[in-house]
C-alpha atoms as a PDB file:
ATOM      1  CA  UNK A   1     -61.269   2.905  34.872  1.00  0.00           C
ATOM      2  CA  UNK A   2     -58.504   5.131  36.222  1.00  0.00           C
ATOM      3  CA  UNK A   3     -60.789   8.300  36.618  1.00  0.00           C
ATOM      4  CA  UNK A   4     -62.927   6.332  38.855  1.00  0.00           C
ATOM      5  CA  UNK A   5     -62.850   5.241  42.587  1.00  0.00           C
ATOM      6  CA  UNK A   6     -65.501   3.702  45.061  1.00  0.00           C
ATOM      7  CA  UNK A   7     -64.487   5.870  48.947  1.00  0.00           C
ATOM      8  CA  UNK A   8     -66.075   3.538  52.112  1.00  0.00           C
ATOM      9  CA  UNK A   9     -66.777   6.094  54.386  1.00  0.00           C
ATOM     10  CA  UNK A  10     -67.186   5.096  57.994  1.00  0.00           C
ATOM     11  CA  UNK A  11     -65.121   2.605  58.737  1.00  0.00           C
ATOM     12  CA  UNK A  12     -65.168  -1.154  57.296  1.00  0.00           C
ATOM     13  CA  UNK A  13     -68.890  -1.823  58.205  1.00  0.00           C
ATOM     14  CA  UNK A  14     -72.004  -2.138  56.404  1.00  0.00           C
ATOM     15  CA  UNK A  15     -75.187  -2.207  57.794  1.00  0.00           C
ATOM     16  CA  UNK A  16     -76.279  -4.362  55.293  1.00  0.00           C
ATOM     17  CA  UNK A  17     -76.257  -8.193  54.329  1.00  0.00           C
ATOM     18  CA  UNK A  18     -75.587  -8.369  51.033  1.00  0.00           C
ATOM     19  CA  UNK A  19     -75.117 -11.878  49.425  1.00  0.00           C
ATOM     20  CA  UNK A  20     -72.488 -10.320  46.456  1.00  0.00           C
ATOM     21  CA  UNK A  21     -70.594  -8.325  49.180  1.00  0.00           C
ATOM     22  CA  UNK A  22     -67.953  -9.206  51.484  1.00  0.00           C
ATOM     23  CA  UNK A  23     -67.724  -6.298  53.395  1.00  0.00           C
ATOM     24  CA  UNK A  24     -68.811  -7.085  57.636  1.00  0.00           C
ATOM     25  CA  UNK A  25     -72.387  -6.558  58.498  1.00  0.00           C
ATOM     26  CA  UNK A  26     -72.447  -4.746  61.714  1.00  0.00           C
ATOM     27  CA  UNK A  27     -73.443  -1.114  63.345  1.00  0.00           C
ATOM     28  CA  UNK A  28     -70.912   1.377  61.658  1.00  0.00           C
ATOM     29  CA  UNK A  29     -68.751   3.334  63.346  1.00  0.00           C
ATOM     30  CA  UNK A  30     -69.086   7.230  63.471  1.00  0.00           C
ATOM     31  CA  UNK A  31     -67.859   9.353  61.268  1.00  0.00           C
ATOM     32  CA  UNK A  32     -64.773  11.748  61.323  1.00  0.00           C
ATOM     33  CA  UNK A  33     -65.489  15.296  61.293  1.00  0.00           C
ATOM     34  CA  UNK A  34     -62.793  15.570  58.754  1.00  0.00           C
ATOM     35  CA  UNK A  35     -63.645  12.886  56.612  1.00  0.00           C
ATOM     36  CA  UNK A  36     -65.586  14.816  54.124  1.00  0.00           C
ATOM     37  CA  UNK A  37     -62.511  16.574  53.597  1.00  0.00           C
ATOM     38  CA  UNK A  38     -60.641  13.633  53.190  1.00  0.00           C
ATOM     39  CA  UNK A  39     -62.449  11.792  50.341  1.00  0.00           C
ATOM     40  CA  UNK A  40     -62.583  15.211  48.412  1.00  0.00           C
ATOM     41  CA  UNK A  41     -58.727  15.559  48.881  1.00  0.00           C
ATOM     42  CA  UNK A  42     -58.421  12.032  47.980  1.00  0.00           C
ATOM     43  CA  UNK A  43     -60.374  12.725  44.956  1.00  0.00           C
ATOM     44  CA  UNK A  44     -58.407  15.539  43.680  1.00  0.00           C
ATOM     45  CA  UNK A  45     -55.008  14.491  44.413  1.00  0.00           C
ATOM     46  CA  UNK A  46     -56.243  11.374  42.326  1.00  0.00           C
ATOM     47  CA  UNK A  47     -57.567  13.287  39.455  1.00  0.00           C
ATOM     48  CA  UNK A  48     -61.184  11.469  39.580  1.00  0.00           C
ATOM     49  CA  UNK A  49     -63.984  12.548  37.001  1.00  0.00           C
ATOM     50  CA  UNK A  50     -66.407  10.005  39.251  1.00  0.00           C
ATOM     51  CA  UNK A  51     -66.304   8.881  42.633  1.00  0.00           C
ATOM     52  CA  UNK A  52     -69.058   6.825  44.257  1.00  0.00           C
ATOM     53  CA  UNK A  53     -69.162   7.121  48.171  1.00  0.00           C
ATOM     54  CA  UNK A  54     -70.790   4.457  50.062  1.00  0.00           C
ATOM     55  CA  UNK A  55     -71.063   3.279  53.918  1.00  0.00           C
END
């Protein structure tokens, strides 16, 4: 749906080893202070009723 988005946060990592997922299994990198900031900015420039934030 256009109103929704899915925001990675930390990098392209995932400490798990999901079978559905093809997203690399390794230690995450840190997060950017700003980040937070980011994803919210994102998320209004974008108009987004939901947004789902994952690592």
């Amino acid at each position: 749906s256009a109103d929704m988005a899915t925001f990675m946060i930390a990098g392209d990592r995932c400490t798990r080893a999901c079978g559905f997922c093809a997203v690399s299994t390794a230690k995450p990198f840190a997060l950017e202070s700003d980040e937070p900031q980011r994803v919210a900015e994102a998320t209004r420039r974008m108009k987004l009723k939901h947004v789902v934030i994952t690592a």
